[in-house]
PDB file of N, CA and C in Angstrom:
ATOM      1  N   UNK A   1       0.849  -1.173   0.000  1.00  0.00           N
ATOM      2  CA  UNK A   1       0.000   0.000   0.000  1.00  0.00           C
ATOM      3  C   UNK A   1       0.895   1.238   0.000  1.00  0.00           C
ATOM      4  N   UNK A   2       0.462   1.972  -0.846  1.00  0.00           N
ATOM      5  CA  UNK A   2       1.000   3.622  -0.807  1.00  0.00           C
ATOM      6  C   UNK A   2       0.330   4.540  -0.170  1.00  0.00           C
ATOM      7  N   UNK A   3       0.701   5.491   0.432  1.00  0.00           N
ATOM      8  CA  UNK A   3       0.039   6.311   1.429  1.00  0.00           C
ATOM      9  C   UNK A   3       0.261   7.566   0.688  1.00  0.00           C
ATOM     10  N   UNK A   4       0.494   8.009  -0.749  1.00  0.00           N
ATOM     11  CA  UNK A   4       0.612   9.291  -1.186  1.00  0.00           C
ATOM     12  C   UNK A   4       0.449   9.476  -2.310  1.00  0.00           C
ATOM     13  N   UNK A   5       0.382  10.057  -3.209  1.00  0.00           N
ATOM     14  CA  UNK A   5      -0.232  10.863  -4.799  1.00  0.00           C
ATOM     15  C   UNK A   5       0.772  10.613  -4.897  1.00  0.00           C
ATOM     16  N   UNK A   6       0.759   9.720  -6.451  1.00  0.00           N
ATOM     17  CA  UNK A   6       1.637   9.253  -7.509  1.00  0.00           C
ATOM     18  C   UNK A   6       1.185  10.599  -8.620  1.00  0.00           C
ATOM     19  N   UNK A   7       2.785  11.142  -8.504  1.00  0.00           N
ATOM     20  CA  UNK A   7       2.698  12.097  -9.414  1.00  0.00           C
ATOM     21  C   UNK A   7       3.581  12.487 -10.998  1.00  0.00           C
ATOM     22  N   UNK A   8       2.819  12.738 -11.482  1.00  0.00           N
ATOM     23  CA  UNK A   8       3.040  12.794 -13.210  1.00  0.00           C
ATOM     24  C   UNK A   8       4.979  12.719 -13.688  1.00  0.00           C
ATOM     25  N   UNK A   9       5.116  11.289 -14.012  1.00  0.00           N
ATOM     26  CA  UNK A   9       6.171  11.063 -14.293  1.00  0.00           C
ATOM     27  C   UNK A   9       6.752   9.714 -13.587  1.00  0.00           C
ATOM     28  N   UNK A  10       6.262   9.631 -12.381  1.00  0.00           N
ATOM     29  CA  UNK A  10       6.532   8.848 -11.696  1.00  0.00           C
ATOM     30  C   UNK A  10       5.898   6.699 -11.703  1.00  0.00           C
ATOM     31  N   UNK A  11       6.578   6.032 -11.440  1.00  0.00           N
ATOM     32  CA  UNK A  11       5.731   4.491 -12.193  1.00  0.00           C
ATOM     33  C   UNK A  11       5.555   3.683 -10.899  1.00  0.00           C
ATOM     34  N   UNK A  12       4.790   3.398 -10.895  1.00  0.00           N
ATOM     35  CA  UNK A  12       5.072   2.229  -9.813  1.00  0.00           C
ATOM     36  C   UNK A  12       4.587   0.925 -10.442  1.00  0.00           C
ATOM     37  N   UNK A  13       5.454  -0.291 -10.246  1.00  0.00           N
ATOM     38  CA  UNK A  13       5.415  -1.414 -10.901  1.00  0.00           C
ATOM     39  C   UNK A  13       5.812  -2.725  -9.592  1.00  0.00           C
ATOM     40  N   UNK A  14       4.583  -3.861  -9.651  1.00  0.00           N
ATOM     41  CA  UNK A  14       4.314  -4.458  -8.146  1.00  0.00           C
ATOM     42  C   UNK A  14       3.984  -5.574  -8.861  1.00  0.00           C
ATOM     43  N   UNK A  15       4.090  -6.611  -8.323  1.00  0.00           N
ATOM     44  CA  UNK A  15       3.901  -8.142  -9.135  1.00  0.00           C
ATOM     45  C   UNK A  15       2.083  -8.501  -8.910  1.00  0.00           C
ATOM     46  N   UNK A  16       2.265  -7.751  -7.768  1.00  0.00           N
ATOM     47  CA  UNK A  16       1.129  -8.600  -6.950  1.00  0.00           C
ATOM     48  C   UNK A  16      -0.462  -7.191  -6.983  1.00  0.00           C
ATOM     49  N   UNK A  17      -1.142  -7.022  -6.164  1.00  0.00           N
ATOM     50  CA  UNK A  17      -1.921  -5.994  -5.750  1.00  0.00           C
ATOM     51  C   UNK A  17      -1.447  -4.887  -5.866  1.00  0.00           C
ATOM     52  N   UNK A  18      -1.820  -3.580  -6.269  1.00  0.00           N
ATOM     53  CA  UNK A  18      -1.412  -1.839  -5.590  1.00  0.00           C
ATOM     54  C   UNK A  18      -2.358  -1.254  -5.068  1.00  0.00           C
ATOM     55  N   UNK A  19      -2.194  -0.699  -3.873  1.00  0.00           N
ATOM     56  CA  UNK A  19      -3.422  -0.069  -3.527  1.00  0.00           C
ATOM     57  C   UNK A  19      -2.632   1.232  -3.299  1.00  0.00           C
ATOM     58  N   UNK A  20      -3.246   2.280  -4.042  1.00  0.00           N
ATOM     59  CA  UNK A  20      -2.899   3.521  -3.365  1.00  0.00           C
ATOM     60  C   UNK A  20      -4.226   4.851  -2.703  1.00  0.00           C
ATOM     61  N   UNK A  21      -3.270   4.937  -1.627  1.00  0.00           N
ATOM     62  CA  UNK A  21      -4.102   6.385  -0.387  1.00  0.00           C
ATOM     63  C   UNK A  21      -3.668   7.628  -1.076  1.00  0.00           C
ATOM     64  N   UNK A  22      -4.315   7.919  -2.229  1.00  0.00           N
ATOM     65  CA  UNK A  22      -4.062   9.393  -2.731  1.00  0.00           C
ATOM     66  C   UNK A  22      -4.663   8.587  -4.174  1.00  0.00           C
ATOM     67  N   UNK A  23      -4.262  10.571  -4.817  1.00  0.00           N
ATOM     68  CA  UNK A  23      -4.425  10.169  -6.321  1.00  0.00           C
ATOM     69  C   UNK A  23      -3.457   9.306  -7.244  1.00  0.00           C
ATOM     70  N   UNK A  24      -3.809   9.549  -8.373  1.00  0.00           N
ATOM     71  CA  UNK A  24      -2.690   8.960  -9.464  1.00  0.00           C
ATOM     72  C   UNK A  24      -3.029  10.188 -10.742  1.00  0.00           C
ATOM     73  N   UNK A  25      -2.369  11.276 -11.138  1.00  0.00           N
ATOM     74  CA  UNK A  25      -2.114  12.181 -11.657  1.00  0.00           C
ATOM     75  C   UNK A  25      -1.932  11.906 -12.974  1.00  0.00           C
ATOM     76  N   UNK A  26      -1.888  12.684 -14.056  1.00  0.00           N
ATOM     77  CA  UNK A  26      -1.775  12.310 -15.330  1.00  0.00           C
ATOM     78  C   UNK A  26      -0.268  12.493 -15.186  1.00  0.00           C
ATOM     79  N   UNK A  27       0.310  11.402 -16.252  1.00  0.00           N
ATOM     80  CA  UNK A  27       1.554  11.196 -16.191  1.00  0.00           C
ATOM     81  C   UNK A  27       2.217   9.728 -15.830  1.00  0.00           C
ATOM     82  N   UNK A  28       1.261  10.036 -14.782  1.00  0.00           N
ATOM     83  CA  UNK A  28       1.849   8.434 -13.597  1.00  0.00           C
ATOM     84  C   UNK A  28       1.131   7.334 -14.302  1.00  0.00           C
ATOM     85  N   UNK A  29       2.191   6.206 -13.580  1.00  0.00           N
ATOM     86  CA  UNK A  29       1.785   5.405 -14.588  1.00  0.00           C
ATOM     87  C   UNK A  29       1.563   4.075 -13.011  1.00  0.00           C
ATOM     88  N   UNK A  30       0.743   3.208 -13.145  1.00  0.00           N
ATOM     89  CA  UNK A  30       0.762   1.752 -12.648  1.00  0.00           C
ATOM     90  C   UNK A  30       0.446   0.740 -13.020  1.00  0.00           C
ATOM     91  N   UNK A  31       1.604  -0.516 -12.996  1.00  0.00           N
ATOM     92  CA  UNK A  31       1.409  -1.519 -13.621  1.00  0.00           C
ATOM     93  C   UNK A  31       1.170  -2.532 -12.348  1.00  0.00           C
ATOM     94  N   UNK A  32       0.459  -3.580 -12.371  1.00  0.00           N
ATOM     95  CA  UNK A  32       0.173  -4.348 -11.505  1.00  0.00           C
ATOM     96  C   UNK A  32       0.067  -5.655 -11.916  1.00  0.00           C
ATOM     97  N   UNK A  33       0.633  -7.014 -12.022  1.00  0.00           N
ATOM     98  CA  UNK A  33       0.069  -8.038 -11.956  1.00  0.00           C
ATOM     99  C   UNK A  33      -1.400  -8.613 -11.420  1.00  0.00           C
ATOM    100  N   UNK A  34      -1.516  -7.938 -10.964  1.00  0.00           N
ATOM    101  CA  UNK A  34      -2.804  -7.898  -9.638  1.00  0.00           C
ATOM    102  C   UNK A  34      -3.832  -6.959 -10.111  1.00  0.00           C
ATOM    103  N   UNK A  35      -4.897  -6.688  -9.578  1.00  0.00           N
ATOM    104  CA  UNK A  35      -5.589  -5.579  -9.156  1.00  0.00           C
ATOM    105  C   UNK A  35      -4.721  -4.498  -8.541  1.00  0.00           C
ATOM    106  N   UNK A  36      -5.606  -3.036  -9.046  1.00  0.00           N
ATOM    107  CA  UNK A  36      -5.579  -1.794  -9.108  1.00  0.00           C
ATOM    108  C   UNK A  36      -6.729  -1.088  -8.112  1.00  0.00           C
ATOM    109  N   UNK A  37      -6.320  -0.978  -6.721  1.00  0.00           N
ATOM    110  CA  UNK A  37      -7.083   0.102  -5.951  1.00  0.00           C
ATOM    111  C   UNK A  37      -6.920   1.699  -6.235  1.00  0.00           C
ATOM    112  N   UNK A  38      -7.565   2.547  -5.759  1.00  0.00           N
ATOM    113  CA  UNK A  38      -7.127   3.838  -5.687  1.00  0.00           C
ATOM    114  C   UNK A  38      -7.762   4.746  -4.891  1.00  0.00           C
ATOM    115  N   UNK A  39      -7.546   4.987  -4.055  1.00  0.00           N
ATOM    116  CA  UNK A  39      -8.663   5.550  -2.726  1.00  0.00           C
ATOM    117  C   UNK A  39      -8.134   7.032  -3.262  1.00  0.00           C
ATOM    118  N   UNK A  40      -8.819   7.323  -4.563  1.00  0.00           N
ATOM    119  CA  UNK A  40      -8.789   9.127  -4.618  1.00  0.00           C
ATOM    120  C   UNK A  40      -8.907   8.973  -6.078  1.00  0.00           C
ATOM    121  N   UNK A  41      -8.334  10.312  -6.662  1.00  0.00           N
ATOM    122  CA  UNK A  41      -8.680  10.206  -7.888  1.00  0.00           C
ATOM    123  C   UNK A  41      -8.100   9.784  -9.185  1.00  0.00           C
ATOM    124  N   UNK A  42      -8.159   8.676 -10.153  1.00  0.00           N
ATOM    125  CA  UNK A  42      -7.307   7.909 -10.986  1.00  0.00           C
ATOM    126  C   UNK A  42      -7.276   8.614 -12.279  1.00  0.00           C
ATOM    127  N   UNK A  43      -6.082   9.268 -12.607  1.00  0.00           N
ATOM    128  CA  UNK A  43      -5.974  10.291 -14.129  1.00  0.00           C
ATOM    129  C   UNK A  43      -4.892   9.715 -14.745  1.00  0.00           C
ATOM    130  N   UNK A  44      -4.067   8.856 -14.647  1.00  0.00           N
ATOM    131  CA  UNK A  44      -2.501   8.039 -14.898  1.00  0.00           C
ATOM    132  C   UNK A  44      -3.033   7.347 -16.156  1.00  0.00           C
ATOM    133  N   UNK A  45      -1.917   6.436 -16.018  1.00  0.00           N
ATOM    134  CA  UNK A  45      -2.165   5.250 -16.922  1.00  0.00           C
ATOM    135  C   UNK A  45      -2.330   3.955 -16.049  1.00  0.00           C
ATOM    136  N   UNK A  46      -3.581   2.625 -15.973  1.00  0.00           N
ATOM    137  CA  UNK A  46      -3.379   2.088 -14.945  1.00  0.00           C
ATOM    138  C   UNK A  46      -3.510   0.629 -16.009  1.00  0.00           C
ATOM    139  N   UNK A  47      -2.457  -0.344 -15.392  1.00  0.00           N
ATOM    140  CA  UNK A  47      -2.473  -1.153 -16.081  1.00  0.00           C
ATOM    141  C   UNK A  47      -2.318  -2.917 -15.158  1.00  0.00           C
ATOM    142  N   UNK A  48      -3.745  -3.433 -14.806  1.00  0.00           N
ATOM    143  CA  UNK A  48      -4.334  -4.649 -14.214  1.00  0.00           C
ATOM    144  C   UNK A  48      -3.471  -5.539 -14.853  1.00  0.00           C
ATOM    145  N   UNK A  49      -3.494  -6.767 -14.149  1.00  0.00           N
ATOM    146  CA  UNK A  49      -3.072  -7.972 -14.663  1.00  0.00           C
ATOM    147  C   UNK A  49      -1.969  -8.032 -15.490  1.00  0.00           C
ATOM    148  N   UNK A  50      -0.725  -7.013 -15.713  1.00  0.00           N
ATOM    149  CA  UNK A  50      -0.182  -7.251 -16.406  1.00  0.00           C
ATOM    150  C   UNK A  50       0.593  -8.144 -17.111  1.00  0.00           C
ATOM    151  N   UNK A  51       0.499  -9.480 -16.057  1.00  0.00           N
ATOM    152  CA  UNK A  51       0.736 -10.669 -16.485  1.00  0.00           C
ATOM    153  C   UNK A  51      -0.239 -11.695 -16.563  1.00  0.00           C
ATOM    154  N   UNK A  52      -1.162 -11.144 -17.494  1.00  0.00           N
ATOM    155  CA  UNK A  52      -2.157 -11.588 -18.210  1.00  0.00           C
ATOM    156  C   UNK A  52      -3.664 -12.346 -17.867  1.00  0.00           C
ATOM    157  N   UNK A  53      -3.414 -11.895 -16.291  1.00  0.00           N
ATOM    158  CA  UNK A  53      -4.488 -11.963 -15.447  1.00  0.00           C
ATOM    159  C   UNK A  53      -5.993 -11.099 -16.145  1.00  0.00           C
ATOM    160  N   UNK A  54      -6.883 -11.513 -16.615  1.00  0.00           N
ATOM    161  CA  UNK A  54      -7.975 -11.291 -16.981  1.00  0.00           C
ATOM    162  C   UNK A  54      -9.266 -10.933 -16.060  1.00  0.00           C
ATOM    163  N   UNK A  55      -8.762 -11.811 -14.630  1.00  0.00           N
ATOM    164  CA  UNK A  55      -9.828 -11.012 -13.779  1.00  0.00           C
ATOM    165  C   UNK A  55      -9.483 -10.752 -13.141  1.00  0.00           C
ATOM    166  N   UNK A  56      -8.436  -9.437 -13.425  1.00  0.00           N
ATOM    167  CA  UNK A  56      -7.651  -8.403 -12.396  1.00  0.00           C
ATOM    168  C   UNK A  56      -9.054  -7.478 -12.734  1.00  0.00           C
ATOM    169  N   UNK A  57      -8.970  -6.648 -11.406  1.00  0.00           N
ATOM    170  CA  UNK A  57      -9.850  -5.036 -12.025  1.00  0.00           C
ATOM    171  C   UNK A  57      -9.065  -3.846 -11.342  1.00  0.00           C
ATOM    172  N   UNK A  58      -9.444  -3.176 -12.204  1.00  0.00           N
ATOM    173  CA  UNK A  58      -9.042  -1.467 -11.818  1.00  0.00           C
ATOM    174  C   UNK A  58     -10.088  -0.641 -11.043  1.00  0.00           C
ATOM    175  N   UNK A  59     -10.267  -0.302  -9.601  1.00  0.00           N
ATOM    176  CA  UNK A  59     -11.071   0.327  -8.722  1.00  0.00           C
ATOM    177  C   UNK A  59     -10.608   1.884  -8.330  1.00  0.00           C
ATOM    178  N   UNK A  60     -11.459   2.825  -8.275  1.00  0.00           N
ATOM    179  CA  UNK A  60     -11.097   4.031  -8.066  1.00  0.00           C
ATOM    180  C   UNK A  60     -12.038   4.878  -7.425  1.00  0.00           C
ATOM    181  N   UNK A  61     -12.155   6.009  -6.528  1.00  0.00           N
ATOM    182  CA  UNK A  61     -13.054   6.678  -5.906  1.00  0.00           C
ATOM    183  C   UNK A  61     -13.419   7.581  -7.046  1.00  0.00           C
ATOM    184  N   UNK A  62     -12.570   7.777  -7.929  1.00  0.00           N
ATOM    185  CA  UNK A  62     -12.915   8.635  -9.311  1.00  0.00           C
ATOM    186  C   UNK A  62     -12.226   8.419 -10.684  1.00  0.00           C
ATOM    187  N   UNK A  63     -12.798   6.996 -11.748  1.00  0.00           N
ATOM    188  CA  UNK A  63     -11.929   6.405 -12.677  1.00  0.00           C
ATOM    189  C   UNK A  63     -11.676   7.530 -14.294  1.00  0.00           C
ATOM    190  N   UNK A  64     -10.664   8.139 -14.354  1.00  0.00           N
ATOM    191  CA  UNK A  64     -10.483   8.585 -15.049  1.00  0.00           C
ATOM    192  C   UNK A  64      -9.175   8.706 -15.976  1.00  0.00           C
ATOM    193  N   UNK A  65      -9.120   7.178 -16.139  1.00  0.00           N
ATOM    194  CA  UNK A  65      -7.531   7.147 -16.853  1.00  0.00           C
ATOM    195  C   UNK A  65      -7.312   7.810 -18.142  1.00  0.00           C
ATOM    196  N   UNK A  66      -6.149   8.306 -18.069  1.00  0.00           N
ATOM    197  CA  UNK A  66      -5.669   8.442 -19.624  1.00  0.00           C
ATOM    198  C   UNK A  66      -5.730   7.242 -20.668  1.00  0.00           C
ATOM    199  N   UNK A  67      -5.625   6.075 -20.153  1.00  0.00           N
ATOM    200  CA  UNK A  67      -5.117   4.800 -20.797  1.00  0.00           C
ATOM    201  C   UNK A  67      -5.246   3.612 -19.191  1.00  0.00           C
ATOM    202  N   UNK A  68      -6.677   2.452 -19.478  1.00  0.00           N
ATOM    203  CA  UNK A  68      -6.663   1.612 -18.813  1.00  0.00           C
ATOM    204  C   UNK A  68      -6.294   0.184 -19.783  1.00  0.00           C
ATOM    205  N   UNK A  69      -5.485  -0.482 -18.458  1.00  0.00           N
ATOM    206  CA  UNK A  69      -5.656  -2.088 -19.266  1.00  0.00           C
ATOM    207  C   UNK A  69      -5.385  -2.943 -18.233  1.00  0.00           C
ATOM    208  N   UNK A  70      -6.441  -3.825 -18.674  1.00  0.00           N
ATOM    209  CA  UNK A  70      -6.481  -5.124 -18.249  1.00  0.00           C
ATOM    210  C   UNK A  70      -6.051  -6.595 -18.938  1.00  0.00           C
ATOM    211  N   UNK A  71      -4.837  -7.488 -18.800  1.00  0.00           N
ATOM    212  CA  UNK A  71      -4.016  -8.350 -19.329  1.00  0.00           C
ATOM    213  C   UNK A  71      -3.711  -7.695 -20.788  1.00  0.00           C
ATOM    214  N   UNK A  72      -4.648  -7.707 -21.454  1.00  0.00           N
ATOM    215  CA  UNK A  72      -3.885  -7.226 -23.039  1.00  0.00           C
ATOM    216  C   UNK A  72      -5.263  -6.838 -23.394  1.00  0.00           C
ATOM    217  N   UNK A  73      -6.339  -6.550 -22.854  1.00  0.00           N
ATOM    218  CA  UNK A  73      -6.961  -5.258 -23.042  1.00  0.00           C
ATOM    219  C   UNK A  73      -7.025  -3.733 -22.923  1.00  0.00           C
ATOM    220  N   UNK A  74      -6.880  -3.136 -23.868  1.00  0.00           N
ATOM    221  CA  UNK A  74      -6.587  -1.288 -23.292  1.00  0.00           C
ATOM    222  C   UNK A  74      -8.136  -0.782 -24.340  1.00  0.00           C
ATOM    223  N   UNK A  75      -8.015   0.870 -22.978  1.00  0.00           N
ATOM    224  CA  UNK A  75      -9.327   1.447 -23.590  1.00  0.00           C
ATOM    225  C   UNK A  75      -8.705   3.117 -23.008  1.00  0.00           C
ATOM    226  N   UNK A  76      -9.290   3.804 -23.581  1.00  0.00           N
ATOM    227  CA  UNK A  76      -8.737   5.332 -22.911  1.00  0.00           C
ATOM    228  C   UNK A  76      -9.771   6.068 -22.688  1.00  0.00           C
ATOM    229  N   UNK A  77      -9.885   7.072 -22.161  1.00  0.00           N
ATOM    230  CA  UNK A  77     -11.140   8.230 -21.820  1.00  0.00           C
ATOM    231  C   UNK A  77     -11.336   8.472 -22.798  1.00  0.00           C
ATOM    232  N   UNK A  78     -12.770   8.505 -23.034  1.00  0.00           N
ATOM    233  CA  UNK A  78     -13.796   9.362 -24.734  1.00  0.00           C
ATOM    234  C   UNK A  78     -13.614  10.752 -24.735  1.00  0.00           C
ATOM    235  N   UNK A  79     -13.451  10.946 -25.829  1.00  0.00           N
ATOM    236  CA  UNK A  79     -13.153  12.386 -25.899  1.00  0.00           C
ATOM    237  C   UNK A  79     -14.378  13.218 -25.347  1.00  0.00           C
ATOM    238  N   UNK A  80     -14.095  14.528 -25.334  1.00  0.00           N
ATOM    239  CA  UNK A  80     -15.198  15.164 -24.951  1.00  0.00           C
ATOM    240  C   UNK A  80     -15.925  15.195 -23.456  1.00  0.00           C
ATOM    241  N   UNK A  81     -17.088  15.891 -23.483  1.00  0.00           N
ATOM    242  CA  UNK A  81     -17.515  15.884 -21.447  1.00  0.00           C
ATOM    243  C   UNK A  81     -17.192  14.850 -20.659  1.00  0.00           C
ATOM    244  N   UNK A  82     -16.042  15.181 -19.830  1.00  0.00           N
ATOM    245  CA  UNK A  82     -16.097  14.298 -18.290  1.00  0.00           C
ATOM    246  C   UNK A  82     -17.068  14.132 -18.108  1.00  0.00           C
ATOM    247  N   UNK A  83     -17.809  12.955 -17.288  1.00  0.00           N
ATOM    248  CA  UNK A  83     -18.666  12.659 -16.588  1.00  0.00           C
ATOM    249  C   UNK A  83     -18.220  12.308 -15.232  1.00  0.00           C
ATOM    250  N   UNK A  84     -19.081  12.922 -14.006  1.00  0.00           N
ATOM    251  CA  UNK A  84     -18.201  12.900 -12.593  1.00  0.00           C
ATOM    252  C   UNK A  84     -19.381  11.752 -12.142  1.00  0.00           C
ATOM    253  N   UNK A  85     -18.784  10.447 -12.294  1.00  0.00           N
ATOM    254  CA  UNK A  85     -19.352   9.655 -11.336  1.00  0.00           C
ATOM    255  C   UNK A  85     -20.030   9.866  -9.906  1.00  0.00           C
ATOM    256  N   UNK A  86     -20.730   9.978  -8.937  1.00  0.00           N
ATOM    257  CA  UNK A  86     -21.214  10.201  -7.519  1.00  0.00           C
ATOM    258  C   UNK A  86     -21.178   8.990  -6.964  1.00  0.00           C
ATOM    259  N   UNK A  87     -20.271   7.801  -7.678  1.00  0.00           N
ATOM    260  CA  UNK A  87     -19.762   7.094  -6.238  1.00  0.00           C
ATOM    261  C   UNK A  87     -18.621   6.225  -6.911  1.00  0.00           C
ATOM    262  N   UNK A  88     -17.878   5.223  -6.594  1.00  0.00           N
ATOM    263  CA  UNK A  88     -16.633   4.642  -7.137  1.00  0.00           C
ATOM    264  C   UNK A  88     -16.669   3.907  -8.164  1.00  0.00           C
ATOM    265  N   UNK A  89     -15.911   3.023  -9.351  1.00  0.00           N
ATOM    266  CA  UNK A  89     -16.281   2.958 -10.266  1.00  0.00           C
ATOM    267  C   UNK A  89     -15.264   1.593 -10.719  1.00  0.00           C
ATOM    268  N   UNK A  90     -15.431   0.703 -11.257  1.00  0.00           N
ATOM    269  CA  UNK A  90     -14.376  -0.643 -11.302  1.00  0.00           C
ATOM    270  C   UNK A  90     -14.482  -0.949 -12.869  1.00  0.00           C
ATOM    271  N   UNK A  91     -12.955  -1.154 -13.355  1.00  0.00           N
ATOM    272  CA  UNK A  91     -13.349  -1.275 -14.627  1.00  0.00           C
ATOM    273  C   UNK A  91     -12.884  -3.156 -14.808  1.00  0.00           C
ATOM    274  N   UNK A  92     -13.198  -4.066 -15.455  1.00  0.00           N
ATOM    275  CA  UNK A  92     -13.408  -5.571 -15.170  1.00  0.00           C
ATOM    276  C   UNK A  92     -13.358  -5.877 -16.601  1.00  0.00           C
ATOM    277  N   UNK A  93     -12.948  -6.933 -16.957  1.00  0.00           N
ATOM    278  CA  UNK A  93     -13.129  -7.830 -18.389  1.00  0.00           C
ATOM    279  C   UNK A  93     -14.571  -8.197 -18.095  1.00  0.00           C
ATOM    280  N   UNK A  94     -15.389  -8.098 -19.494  1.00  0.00           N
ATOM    281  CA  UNK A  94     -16.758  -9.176 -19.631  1.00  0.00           C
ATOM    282  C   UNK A  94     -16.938  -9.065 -21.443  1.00  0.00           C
ATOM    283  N   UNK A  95     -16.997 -10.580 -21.208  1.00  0.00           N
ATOM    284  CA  UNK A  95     -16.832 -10.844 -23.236  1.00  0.00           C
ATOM    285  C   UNK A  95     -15.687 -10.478 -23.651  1.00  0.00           C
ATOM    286  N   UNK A  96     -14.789 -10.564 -22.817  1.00  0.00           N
ATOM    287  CA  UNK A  96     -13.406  -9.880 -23.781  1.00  0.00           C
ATOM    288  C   UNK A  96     -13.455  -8.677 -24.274  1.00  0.00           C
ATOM    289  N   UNK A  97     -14.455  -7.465 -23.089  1.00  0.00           N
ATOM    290  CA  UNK A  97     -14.273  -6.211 -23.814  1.00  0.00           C
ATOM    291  C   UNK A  97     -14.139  -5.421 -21.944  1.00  0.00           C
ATOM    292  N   UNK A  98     -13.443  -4.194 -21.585  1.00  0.00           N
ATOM    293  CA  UNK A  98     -13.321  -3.415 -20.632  1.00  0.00           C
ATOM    294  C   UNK A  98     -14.689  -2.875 -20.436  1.00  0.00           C
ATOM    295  N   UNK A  99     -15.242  -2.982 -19.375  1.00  0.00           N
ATOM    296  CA  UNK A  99     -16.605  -2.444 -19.164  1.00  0.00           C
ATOM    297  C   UNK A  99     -16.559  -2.065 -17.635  1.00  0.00           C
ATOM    298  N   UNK A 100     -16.675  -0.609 -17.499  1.00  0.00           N
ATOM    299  CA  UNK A 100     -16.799   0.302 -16.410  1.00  0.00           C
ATOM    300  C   UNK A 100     -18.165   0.490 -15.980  1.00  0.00           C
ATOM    301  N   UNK A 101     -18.165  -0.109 -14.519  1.00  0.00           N
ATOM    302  CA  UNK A 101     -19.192   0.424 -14.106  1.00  0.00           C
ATOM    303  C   UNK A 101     -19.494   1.066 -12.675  1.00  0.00           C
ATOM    304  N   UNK A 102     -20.437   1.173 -12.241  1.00  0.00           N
ATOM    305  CA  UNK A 102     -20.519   2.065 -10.739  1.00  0.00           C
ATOM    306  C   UNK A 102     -20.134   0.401  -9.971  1.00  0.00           C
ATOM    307  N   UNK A 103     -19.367   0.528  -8.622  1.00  0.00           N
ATOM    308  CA  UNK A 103     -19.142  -0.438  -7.917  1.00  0.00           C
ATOM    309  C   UNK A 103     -20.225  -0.979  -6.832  1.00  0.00           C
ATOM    310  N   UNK A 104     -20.529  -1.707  -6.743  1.00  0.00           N
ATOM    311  CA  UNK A 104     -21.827  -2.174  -6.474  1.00  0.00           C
ATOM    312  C   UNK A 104     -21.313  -3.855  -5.190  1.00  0.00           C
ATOM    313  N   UNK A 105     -21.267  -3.649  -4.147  1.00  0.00           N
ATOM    314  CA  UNK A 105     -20.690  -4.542  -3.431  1.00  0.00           C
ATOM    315  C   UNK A 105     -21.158  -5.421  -3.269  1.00  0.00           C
ATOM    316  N   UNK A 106     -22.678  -5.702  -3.488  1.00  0.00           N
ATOM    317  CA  UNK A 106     -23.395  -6.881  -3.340  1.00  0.00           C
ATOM    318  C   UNK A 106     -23.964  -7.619  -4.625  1.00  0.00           C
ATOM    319  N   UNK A 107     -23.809  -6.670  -5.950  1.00  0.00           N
ATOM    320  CA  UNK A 107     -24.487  -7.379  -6.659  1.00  0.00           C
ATOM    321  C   UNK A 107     -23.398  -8.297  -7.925  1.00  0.00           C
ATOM    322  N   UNK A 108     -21.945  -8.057  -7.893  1.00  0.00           N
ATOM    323  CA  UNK A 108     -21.162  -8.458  -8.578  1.00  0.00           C
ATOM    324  C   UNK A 108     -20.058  -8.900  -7.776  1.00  0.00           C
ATOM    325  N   UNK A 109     -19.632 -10.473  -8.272  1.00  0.00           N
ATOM    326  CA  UNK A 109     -18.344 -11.307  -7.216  1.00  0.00           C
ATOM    327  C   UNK A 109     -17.278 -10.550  -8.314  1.00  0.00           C
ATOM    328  N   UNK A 110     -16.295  -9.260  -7.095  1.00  0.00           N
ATOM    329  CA  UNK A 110     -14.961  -9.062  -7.645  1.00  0.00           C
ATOM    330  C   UNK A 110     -13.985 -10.172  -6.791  1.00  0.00           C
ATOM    331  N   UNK A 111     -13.028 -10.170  -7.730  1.00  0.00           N
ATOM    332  CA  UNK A 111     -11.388 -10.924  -6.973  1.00  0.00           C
ATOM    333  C   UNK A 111     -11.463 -10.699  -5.793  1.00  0.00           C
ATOM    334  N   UNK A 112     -10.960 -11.488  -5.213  1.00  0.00           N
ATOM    335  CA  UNK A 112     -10.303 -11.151  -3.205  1.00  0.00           C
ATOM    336  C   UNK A 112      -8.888 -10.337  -3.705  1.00  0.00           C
ATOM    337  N   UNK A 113      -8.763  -9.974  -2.761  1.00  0.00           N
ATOM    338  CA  UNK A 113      -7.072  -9.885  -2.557  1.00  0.00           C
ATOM    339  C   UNK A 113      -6.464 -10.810  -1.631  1.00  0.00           C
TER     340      UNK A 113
END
């Protein structure tokens, strides 16, 4: 676990889980074998499962990557209006396509850690 804002330029690269206590800034980048926490706001590049884990997910209090991926799936922010989510947001493989949605604790089985 990180206890601080990963800031623009900076990588962090972990075999296993990352959880970080702050943001992740445009610039920054995280790669994870594992799942992707982010207790703040996600603007980086965040990159799940990088060893080809498929039901890694990417979790955030506010998901707004430049560039997400999961094992050898990538997808980036749509151009045009932000949309500010009003609660946290997990992005997950289904059908072999990245699909973001509001995080929902009871109605979908995510990974343990």
């Amino acid at each position: 676990m990180i206890q601080r804002t990963i800031r623009s330029g900076q990588s962090v690269h972990y075999p296993g889980n990352i959880v970080i206590m702050g943001d992740v800034n445009p610039g920054a980048e995280l790669v994870a074998g594992g799942n992707i926490v982010v207790m703040g706001h996600l603007r980086g590049v965040a990159h799940a499962g990088a060893s080809g884990n498929e039901n890694a997910v990417v979790a955030a209090f506010r998901l707004h990557p430049t560039q997400l991926r999961i094992a050898n799936h990538i997808t980036r922010a749509p151009d045009g209006e932000e949309i500010k989510p009003d609660q946290p947001e997990v992005a997950r493989i289904v059908n072999g396509m990245v699909v973001i949605e509001k995080y929902q604790s009871n109605s979908v089985r995510y990974p343990t850690f």
